[in-house]
N, C-alpha and C. Protein backbone atom coordinates (compact mmCIF):
# COMPACT_ATOMS: atom_id res chain seq x y z
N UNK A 1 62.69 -34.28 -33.38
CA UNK A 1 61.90 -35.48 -33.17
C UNK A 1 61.70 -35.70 -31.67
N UNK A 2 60.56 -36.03 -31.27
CA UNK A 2 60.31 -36.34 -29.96
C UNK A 2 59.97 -37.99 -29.87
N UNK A 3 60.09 -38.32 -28.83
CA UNK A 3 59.81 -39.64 -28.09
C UNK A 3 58.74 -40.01 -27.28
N UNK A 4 57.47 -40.43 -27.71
CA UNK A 4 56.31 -40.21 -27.00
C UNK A 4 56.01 -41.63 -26.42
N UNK A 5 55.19 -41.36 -25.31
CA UNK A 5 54.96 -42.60 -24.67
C UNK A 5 53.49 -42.92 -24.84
N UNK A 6 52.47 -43.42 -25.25
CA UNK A 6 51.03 -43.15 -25.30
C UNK A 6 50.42 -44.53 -24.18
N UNK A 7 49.56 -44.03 -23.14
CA UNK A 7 48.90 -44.71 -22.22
C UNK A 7 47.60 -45.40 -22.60
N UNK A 8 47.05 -46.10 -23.18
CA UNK A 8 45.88 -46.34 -23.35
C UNK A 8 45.36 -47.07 -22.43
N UNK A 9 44.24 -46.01 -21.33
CA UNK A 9 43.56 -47.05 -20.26
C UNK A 9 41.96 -47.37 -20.11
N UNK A 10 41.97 -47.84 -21.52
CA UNK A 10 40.54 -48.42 -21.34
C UNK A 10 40.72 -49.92 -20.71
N UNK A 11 40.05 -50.51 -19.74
CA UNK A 11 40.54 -51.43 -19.22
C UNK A 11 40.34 -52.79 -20.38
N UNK A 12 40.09 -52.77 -21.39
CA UNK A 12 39.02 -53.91 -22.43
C UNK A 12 40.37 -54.20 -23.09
N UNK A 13 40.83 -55.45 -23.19
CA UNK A 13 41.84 -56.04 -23.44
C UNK A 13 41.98 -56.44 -25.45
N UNK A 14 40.44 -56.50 -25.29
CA UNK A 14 40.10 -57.00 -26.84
C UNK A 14 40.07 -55.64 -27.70
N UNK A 15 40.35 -54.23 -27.23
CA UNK A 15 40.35 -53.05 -28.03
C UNK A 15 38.89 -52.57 -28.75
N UNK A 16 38.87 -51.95 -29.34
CA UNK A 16 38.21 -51.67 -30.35
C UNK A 16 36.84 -49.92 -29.54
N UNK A 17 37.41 -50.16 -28.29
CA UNK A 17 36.77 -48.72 -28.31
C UNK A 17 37.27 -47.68 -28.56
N UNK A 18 36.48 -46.66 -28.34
CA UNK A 18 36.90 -44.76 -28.70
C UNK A 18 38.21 -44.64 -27.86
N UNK A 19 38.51 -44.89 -26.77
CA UNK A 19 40.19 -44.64 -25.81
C UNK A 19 41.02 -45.27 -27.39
N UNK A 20 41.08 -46.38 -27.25
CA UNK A 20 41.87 -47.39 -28.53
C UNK A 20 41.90 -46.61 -30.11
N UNK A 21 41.01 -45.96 -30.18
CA UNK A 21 41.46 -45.26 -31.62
C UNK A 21 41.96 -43.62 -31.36
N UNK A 22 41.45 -43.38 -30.34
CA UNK A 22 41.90 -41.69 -29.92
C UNK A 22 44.18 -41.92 -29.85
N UNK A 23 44.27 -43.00 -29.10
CA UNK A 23 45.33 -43.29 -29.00
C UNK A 23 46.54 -43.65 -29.72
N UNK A 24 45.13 -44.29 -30.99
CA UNK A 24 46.23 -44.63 -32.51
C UNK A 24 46.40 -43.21 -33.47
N UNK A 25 44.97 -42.92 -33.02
CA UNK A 25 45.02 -41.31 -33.66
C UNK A 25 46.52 -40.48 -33.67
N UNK A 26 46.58 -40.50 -32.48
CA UNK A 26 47.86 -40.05 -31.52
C UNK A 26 49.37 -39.97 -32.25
N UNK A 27 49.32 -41.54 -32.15
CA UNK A 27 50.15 -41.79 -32.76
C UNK A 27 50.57 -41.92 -33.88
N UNK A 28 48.97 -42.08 -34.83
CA UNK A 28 49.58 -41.58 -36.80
C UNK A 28 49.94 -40.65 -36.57
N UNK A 29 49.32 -39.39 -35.63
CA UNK A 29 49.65 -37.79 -36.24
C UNK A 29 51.17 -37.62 -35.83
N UNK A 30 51.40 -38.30 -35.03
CA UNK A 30 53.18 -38.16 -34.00
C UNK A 30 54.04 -38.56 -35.10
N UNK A 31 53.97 -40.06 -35.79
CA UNK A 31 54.84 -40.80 -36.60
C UNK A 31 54.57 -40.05 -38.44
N UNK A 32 53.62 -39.22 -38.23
CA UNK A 32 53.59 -38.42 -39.58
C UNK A 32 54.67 -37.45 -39.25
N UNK A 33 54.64 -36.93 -38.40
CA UNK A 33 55.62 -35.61 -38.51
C UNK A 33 57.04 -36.06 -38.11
N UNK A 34 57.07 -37.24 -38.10
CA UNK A 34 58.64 -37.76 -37.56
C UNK A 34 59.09 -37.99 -36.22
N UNK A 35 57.89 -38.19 -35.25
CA UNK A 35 58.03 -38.28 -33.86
C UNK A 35 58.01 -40.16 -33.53
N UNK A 36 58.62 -40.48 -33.02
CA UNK A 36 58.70 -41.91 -32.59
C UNK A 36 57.70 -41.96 -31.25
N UNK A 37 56.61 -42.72 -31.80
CA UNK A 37 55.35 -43.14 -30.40
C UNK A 37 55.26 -44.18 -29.99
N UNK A 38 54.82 -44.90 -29.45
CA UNK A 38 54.98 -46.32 -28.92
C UNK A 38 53.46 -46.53 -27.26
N UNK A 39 52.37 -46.80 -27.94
CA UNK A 39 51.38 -47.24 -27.30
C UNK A 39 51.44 -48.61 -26.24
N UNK A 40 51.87 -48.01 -25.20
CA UNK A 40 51.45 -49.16 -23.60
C UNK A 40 50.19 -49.28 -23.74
N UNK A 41 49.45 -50.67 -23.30
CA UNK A 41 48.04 -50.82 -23.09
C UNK A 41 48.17 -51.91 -21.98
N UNK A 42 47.76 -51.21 -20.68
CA UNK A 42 47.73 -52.00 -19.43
C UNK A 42 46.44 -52.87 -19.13
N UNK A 43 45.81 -52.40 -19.64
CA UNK A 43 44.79 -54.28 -19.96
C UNK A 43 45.05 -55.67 -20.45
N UNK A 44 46.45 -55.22 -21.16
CA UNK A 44 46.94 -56.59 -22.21
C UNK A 44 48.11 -57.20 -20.95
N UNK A 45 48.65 -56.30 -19.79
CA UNK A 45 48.96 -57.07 -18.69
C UNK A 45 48.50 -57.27 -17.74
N UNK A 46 49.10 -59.10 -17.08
CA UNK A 46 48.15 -59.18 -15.87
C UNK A 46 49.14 -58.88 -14.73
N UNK A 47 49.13 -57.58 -13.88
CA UNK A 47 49.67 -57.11 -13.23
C UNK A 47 48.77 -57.47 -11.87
N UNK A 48 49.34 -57.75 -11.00
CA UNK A 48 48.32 -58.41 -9.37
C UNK A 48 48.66 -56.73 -8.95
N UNK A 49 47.92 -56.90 -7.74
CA UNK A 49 47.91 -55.51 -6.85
C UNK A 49 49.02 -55.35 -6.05
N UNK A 50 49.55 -54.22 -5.76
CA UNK A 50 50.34 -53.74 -5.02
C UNK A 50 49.74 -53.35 -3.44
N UNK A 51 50.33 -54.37 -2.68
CA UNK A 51 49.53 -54.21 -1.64
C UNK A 51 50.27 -54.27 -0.40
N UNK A 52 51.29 -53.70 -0.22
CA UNK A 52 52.38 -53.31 0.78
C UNK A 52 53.51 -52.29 0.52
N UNK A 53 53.63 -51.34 1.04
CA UNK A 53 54.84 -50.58 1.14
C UNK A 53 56.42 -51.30 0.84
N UNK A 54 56.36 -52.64 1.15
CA UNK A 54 57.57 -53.40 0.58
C UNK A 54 57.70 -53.41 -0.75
N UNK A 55 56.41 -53.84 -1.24
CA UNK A 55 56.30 -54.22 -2.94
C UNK A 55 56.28 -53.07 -3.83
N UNK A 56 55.85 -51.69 -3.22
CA UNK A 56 55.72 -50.70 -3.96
C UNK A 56 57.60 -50.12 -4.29
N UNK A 57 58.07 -50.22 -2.93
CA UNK A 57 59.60 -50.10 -2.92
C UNK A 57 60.26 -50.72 -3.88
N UNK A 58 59.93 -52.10 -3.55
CA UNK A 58 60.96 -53.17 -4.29
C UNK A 58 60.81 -52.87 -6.37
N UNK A 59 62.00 -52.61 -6.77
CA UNK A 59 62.02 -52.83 -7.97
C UNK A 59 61.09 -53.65 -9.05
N UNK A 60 60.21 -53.61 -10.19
CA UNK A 60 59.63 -54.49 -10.71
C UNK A 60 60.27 -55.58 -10.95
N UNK A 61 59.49 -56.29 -10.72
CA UNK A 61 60.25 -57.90 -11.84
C UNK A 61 60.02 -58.06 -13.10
N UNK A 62 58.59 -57.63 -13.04
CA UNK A 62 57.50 -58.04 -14.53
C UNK A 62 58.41 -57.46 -15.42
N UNK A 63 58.29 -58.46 -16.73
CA UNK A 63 59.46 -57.66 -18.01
C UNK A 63 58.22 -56.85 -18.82
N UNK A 64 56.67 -56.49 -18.83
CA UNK A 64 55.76 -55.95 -19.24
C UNK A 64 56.23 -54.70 -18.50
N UNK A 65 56.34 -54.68 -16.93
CA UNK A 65 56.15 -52.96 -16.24
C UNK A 65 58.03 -52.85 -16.54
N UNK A 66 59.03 -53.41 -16.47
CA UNK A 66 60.28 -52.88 -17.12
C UNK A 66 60.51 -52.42 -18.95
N UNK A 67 59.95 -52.89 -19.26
CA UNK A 67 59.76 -52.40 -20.52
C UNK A 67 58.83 -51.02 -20.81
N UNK A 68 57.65 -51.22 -20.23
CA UNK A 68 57.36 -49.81 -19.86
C UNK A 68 57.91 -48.66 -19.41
N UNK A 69 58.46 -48.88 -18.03
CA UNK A 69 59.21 -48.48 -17.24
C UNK A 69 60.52 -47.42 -18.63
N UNK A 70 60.88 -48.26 -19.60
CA UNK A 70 62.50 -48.26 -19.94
C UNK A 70 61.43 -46.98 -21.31
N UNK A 71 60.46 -47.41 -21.67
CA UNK A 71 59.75 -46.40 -23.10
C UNK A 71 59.57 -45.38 -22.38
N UNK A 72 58.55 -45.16 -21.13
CA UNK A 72 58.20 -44.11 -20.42
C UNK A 72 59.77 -43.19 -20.00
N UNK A 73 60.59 -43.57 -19.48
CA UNK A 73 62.18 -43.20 -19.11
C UNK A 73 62.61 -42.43 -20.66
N UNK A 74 62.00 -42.98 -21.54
CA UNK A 74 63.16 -42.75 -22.80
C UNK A 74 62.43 -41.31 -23.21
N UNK A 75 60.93 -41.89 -22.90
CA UNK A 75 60.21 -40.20 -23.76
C UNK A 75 60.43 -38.87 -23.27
N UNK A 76 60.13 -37.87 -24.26
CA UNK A 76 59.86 -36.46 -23.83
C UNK A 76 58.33 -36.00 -23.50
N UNK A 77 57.53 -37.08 -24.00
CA UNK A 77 56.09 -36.48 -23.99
C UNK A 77 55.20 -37.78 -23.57
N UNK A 78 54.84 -37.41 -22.70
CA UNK A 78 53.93 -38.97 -22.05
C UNK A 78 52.53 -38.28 -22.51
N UNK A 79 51.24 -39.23 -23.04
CA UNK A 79 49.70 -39.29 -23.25
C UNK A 79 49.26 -40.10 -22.27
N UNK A 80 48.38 -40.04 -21.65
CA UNK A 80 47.23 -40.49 -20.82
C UNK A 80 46.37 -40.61 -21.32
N UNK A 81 45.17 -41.85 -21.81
CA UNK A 81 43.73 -41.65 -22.89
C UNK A 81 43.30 -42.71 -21.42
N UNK A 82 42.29 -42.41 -21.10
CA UNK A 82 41.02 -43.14 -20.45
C UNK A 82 39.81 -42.77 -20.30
N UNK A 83 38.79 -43.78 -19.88
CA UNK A 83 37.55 -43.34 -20.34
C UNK A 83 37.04 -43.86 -18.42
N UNK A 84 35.87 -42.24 -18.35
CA UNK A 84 35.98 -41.76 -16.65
C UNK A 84 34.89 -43.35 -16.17
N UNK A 85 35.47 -44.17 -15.66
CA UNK A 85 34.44 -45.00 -14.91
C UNK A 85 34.12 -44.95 -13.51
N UNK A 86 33.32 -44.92 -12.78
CA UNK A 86 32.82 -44.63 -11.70
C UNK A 86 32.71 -43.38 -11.10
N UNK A 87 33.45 -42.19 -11.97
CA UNK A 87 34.06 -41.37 -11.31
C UNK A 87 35.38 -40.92 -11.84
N UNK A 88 36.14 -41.73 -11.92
CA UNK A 88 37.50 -41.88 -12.01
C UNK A 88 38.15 -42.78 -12.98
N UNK A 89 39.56 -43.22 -12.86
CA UNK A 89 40.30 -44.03 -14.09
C UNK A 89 39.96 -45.60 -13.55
N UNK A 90 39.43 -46.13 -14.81
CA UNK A 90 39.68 -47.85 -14.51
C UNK A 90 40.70 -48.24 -13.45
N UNK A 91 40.44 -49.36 -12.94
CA UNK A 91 41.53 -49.69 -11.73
C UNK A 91 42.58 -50.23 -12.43
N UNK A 92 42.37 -51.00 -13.69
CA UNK A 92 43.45 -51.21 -14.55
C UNK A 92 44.41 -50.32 -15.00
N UNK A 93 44.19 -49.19 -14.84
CA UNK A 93 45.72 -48.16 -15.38
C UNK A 93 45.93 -47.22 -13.78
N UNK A 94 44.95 -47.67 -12.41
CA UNK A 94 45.49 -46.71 -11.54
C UNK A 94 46.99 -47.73 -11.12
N UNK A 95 46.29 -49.30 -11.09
CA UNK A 95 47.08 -50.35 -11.02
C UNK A 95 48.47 -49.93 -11.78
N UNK A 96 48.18 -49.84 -13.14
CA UNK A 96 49.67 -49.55 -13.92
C UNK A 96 50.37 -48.14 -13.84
N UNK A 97 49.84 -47.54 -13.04
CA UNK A 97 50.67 -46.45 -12.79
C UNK A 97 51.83 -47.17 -11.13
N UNK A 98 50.90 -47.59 -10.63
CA UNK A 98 51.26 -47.96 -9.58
C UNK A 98 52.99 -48.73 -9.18
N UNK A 99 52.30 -50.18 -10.57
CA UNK A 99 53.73 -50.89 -11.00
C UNK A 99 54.59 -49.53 -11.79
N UNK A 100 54.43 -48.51 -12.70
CA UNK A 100 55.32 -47.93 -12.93
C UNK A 100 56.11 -47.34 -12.25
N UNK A 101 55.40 -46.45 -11.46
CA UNK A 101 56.33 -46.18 -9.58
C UNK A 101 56.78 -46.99 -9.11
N UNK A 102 57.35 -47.94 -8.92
CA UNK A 102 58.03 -49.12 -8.34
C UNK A 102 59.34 -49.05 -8.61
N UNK A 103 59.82 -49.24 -7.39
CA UNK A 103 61.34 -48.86 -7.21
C UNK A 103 61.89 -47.48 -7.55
N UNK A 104 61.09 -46.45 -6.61
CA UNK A 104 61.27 -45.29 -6.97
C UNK A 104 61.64 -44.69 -8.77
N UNK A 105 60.79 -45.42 -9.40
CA UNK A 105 61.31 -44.91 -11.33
C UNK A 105 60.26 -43.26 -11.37
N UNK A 106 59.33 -43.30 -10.53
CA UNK A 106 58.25 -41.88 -10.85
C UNK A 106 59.11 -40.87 -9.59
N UNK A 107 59.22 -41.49 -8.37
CA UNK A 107 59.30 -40.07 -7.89
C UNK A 107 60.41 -41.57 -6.45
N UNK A 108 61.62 -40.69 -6.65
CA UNK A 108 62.70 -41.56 -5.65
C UNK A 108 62.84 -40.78 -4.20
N UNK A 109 62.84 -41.50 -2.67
CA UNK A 109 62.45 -40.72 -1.82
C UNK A 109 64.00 -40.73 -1.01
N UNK A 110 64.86 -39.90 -1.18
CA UNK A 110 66.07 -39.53 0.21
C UNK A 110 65.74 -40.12 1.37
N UNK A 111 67.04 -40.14 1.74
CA UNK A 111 67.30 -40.79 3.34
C UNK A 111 66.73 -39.27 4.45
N UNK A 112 66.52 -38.51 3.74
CA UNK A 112 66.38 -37.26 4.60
C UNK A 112 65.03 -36.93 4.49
N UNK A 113 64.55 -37.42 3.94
CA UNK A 113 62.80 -37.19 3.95
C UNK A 113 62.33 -36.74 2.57
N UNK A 114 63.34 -35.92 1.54
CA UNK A 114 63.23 -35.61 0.57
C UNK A 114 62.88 -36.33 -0.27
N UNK A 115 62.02 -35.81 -2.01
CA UNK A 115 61.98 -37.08 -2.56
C UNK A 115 62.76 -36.06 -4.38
N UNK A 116 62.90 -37.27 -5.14
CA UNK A 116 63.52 -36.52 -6.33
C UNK A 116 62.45 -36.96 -7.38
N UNK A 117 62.09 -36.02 -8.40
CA UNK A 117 60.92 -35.89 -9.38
C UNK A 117 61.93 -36.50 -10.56
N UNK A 118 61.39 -37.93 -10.80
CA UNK A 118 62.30 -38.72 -11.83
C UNK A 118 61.80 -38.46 -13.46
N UNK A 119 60.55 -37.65 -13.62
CA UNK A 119 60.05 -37.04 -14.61
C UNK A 119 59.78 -36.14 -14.92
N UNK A 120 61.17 -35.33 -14.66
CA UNK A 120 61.19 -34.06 -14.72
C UNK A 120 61.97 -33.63 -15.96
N UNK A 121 61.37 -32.75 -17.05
CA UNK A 121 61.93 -32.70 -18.11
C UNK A 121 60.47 -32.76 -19.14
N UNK A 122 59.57 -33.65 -18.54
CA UNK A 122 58.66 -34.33 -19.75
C UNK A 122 57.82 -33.61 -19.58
N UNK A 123 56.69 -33.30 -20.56
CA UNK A 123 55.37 -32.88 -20.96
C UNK A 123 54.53 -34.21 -21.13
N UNK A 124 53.38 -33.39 -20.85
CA UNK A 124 52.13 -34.40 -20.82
C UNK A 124 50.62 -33.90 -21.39
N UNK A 125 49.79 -34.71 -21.92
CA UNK A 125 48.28 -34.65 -22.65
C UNK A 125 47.59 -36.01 -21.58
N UNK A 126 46.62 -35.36 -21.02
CA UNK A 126 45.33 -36.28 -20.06
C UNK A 126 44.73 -36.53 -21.26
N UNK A 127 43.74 -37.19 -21.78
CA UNK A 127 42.58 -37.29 -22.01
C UNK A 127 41.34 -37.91 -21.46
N UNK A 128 40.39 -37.85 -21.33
CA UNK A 128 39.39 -38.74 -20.43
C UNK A 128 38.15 -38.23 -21.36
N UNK A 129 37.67 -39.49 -21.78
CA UNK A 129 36.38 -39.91 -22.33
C UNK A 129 35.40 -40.09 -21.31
N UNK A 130 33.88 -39.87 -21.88
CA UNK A 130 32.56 -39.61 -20.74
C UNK A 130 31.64 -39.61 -21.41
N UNK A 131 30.62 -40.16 -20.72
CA UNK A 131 29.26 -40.71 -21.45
C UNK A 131 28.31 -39.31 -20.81
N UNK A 132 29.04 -38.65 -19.93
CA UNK A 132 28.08 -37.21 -19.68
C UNK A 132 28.84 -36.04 -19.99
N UNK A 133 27.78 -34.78 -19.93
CA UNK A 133 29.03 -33.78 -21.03
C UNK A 133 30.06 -33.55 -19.92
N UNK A 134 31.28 -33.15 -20.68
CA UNK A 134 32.35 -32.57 -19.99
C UNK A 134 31.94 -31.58 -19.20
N UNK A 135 31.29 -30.81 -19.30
CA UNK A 135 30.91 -29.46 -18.55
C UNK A 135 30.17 -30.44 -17.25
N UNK A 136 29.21 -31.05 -17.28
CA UNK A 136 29.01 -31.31 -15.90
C UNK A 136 29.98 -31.94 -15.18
N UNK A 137 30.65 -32.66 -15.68
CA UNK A 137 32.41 -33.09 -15.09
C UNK A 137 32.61 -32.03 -14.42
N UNK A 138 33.02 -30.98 -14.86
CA UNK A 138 33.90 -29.71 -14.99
C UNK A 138 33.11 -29.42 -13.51
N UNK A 139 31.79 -29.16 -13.48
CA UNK A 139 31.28 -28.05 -13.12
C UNK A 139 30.89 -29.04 -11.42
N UNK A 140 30.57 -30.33 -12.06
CA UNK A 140 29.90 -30.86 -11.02
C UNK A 140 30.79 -32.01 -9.61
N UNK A 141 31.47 -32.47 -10.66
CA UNK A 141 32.65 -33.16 -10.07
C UNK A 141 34.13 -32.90 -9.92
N UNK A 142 34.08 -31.48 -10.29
CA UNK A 142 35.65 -30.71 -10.27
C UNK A 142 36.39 -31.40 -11.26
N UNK A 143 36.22 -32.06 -11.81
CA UNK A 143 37.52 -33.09 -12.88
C UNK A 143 37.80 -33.87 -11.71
N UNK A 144 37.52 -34.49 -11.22
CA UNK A 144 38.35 -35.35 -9.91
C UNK A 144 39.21 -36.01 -10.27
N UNK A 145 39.20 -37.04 -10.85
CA UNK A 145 40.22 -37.52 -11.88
C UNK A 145 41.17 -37.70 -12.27
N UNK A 146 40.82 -36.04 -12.85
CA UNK A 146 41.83 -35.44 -14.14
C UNK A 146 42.61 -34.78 -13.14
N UNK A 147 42.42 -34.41 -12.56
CA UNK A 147 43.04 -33.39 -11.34
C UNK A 147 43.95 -33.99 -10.49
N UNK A 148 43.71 -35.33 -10.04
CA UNK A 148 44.35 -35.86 -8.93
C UNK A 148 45.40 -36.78 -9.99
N UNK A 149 45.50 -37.10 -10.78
CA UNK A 149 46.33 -37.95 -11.99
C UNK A 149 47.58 -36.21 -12.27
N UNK A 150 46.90 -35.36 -12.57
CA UNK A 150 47.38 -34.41 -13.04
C UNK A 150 48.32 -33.68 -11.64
N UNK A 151 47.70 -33.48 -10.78
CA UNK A 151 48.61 -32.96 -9.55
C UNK A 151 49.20 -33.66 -8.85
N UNK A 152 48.44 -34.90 -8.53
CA UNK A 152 48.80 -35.80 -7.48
C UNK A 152 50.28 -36.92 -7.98
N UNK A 153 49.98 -36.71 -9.22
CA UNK A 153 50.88 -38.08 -9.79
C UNK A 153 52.12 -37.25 -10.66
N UNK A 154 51.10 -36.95 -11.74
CA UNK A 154 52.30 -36.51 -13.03
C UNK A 154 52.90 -34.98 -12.50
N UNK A 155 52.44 -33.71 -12.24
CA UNK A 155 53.27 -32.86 -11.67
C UNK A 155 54.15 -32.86 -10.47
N UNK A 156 53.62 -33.53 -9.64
CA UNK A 156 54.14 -34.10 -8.24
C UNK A 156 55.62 -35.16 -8.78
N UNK A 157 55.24 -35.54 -10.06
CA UNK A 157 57.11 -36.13 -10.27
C UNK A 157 57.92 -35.36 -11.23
N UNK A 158 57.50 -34.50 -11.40
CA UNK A 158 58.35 -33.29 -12.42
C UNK A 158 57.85 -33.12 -13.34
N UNK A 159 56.41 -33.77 -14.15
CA UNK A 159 55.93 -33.44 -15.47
C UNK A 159 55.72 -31.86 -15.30
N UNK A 160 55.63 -31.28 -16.40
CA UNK A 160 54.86 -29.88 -16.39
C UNK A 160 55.55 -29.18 -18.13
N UNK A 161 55.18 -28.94 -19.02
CA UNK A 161 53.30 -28.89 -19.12
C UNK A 161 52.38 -29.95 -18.88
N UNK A 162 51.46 -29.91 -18.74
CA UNK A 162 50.41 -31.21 -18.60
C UNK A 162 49.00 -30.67 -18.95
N UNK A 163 48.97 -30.73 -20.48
CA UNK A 163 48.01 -30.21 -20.94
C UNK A 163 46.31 -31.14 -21.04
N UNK A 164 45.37 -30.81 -20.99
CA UNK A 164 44.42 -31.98 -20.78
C UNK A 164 42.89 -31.32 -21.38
N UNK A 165 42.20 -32.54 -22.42
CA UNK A 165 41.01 -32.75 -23.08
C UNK A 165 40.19 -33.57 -22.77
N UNK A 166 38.59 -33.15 -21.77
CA UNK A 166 37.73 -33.73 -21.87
C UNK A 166 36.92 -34.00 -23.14
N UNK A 167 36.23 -35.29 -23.31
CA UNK A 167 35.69 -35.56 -24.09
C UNK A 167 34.63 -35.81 -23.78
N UNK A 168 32.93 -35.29 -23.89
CA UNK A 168 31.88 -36.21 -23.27
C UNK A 168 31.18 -36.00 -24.14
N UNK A 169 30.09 -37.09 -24.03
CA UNK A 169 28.96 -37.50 -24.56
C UNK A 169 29.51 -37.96 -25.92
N UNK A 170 30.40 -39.53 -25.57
CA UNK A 170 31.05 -39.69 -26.71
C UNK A 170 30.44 -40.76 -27.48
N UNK A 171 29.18 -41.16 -26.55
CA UNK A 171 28.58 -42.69 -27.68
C UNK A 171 27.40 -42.33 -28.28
N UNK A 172 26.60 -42.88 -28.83
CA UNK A 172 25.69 -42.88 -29.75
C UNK A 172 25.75 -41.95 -31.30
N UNK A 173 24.86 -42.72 -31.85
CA UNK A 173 25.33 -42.40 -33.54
C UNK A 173 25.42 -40.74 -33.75
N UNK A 174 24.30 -40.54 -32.85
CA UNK A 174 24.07 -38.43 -32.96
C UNK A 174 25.34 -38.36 -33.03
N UNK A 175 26.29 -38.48 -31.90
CA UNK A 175 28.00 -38.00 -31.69
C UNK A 175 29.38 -38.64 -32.59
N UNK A 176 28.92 -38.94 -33.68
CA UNK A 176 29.62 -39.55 -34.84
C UNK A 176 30.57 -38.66 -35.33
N UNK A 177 29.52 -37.16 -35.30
CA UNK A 177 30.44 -36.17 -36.03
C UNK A 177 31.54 -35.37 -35.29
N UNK A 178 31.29 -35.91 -33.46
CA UNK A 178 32.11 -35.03 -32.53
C UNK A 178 33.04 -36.05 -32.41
N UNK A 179 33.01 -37.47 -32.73
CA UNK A 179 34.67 -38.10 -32.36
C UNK A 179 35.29 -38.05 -33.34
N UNK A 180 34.90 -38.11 -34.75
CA UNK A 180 35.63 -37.79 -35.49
C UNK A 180 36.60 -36.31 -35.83
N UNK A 181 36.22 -35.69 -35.01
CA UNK A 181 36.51 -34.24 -34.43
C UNK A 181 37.61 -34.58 -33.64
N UNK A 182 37.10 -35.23 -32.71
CA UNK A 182 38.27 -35.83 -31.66
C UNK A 182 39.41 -36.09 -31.87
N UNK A 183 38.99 -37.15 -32.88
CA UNK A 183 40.08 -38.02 -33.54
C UNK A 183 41.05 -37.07 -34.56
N UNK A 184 40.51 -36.13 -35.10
CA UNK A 184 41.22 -35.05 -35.81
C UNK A 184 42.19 -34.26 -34.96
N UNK A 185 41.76 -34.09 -34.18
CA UNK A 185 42.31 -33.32 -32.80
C UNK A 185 43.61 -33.64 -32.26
N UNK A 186 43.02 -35.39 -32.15
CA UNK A 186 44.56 -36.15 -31.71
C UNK A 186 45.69 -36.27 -32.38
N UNK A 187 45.47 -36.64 -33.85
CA UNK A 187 46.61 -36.27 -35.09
C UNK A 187 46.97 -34.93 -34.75
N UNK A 188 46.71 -34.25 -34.66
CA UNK A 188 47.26 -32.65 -34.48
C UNK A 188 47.79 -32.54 -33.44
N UNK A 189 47.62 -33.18 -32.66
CA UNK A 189 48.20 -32.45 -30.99
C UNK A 189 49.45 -33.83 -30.93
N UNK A 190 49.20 -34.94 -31.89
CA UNK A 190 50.66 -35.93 -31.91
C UNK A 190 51.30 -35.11 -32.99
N UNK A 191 50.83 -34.71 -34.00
CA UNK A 191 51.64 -34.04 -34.66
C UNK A 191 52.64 -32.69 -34.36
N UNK A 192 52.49 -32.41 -33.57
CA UNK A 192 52.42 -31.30 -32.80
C UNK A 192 53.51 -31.91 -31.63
N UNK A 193 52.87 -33.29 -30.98
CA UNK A 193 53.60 -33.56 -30.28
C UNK A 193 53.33 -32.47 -28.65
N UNK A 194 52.17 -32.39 -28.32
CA UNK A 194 51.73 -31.61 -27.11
C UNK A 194 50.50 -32.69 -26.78
């Protein structure tokens, strides 16, 4: 049995988009095969900005980012689901990554300059939803993204594997038959647990 952590960062507090069901997806297919999942959704907190090197240091207070903090700590397999806005991830989950690093819990830095990878052990699944195809992502914008979440953040604190699925051209009725694809996808890869 594994211990999964699932990220859902569509920033829309009221749910009901494609991130929000890819994520539950996730998690039927995880809790079918006997895996314990447990969906964070950082839109449903109001987390202020981190806006000093003091505050990023200092330990959380919020009992929303310690409770996170304590599911994310417990899992073997962290999910990432967001959908690419501007470019990149909603400011609402760069924000909640942000409070999750707090008080060295992602990556703790030595008196010697060194730092220690506090998520080291875990595997990881990106996903990122897109209203243009994945291939021009791919081709045109390097994954920017996916890449800098993926190197900059989650391998840079010890994740690795960190496996990752673009999704594009995910709205209109034509693409009915490709999220439901999607959504098949996600049961399998929670089931699976990758």
């Amino acid at each position: 049995m594994h211990r999964i952590a699932i990220i859902q960062g569509h920033p829309d507090p009221e749910g009901g988009h494609f991130c929000h069901a890819l994520a539950q997806a996730y998690a039927e297919g995880a809790q079918s095969a006997g895996h314990q999942a447990t969906i964070l959704d950082p839109a449903t907190m109001a987390l202020p900005y981190i806006r000093n090197q003091a505050q990023w240091r200092a330990p959380p207070e919020d009992p929303a980012v310690l409770g996170a903090q304590a599911i994310v700590g417990e899992a073997d397999h962290l999910v990432i689901v967001y959908p690419l806005w501007l470019g990149d991830m909603p400011a609402v989950l760069k924000s909640f990554l942000e409070h999750l690093s707090c008080g060295g819990f992602v990556m703790a830095f030595d008196e010697d300059g060194g730092w220690r990878r506090n998520l080291k052990g875990k595997s990881a699944r990106i996903v990122v939803t897109m209203g243009m195809p994945a291939l021009a992502y791919r081709l045109f914008y390097f994954s920017h993204s996916l890449k800098s979440l993926e190197r900059n953040i989650l391998r840079f604190a010890g994740v690795r594997p960190v496996r990752t699925a673009l999704m594009g051209m995910v709205e209109g009725e034509s693409r009915a038959g490709a999220r439901a694809g999607w959504l098949a996808d996600m049961r399998g890869w929670g089931a699976r647990a990758i």
